[in-house]
N, C-alpha and C. Protein backbone atom coordinates (compact mmCIF):
# COMPACT_ATOMS: atom_id res chain seq x y z
N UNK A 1 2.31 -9.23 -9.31
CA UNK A 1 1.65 -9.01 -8.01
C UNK A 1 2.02 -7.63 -7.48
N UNK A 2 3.11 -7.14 -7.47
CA UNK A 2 3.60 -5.74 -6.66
C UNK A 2 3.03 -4.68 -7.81
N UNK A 3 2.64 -5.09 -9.63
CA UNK A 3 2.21 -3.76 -9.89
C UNK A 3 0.12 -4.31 -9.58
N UNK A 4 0.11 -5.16 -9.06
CA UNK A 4 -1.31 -5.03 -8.66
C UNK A 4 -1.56 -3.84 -6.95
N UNK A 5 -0.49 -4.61 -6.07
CA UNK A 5 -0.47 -3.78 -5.23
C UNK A 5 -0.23 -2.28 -5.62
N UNK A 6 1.05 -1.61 -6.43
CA UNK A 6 1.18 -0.70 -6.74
C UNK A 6 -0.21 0.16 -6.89
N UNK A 7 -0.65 -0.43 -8.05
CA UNK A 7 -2.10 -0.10 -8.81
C UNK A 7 -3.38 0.49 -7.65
N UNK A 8 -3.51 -0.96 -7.03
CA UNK A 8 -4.06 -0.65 -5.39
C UNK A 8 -3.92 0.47 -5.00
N UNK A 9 -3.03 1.09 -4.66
CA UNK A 9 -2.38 2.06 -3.60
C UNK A 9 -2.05 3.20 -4.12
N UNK A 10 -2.50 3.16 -5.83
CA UNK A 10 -2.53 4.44 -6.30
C UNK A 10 -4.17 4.89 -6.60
N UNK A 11 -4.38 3.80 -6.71
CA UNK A 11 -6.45 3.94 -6.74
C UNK A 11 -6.83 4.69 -5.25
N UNK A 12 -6.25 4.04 -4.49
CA UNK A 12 -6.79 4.61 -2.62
C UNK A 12 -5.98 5.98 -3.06
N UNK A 13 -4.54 6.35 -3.29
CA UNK A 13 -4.59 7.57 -2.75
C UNK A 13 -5.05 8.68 -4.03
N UNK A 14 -5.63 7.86 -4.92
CA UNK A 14 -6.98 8.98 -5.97
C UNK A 14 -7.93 8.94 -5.05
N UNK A 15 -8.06 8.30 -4.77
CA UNK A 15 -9.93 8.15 -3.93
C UNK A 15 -9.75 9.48 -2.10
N UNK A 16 -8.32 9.40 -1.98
CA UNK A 16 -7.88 10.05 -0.77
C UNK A 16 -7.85 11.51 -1.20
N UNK A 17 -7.14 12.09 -2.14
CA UNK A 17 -6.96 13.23 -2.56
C UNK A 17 -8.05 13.78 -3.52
N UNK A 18 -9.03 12.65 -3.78
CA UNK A 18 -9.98 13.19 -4.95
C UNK A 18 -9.70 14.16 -6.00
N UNK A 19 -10.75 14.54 -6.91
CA UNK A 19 -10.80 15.43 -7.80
C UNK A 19 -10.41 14.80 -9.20
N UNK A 20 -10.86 15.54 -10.09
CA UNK A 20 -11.45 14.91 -11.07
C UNK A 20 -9.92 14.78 -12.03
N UNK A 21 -8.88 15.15 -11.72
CA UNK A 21 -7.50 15.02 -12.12
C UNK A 21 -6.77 13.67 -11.43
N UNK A 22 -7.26 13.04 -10.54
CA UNK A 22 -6.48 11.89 -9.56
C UNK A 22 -7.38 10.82 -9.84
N UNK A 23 -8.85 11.07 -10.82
CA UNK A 23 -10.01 10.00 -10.57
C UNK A 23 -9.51 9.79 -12.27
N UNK A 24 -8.69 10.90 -13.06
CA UNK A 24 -8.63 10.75 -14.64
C UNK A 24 -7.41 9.86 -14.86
N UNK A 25 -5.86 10.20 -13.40
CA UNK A 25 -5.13 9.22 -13.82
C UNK A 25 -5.13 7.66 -13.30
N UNK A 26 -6.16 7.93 -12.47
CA UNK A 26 -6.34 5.90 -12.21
C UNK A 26 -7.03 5.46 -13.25
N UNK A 27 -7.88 6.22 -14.11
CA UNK A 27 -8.29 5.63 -15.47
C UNK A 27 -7.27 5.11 -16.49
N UNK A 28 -6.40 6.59 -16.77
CA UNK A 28 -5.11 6.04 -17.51
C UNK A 28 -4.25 4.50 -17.00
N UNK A 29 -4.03 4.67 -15.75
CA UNK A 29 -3.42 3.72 -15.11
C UNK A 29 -4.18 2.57 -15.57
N UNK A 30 -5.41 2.38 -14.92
CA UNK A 30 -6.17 0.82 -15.08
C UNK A 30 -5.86 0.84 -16.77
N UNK A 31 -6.08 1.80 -17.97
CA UNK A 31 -6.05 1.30 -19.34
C UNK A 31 -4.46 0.53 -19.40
N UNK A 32 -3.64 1.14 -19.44
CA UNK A 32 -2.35 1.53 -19.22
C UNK A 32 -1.69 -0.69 -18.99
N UNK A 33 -2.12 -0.60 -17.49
CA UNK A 33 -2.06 -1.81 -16.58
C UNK A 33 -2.96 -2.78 -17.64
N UNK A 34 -4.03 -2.54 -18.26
CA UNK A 34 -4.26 -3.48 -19.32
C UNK A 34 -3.89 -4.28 -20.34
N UNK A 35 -3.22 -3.15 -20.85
CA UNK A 35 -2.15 -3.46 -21.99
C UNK A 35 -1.75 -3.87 -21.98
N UNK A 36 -0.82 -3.77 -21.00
CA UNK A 36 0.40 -4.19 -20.32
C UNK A 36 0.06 -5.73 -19.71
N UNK A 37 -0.85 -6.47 -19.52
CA UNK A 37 -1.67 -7.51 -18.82
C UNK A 37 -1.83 -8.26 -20.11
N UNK A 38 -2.62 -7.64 -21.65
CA UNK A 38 -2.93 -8.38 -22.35
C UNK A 38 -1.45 -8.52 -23.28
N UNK A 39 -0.60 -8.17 -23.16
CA UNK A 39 0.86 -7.83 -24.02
C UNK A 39 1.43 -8.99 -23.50
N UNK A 40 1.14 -9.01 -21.80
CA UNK A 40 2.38 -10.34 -21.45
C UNK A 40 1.52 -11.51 -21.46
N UNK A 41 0.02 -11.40 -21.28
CA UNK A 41 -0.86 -12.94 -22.13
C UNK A 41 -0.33 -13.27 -23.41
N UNK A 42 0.01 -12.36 -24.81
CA UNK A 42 0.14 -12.58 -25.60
C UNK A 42 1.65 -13.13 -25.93
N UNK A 43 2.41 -12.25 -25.43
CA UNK A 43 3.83 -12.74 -25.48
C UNK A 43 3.64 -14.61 -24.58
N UNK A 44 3.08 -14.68 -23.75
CA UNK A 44 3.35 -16.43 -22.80
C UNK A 44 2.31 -17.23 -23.84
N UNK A 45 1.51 -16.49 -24.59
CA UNK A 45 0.78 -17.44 -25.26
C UNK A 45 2.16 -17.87 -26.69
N UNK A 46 2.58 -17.11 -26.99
CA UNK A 46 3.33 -17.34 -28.39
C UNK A 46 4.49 -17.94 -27.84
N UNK A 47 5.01 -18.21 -26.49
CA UNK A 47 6.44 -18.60 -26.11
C UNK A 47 6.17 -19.90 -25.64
């Protein structure tokens, strides 16, 4: 939950500061936060 908020609050302050460098790392981030999402599905699925 806190890296959803985190995530949140780094998307608003890309969207606050704009430009095409702050709109490229909330991309990284959301891939990033994926992984990381389907890694701990996979790890609770096998445990």
């Amino acid at each position: 939950l806190g890296v959803i908020i985190g995530f949140i609050s780094g998307v608003l302050l890309s969207f606050i500061q704009g430009g095409i460098l702050a709109v490229g790392s909330s991309v990284i981030w959301l891939v990033v936060m994926g992984i990381i999402l389907i890694y701990k599905l996979n790890t609770k699925g096998h445990t």
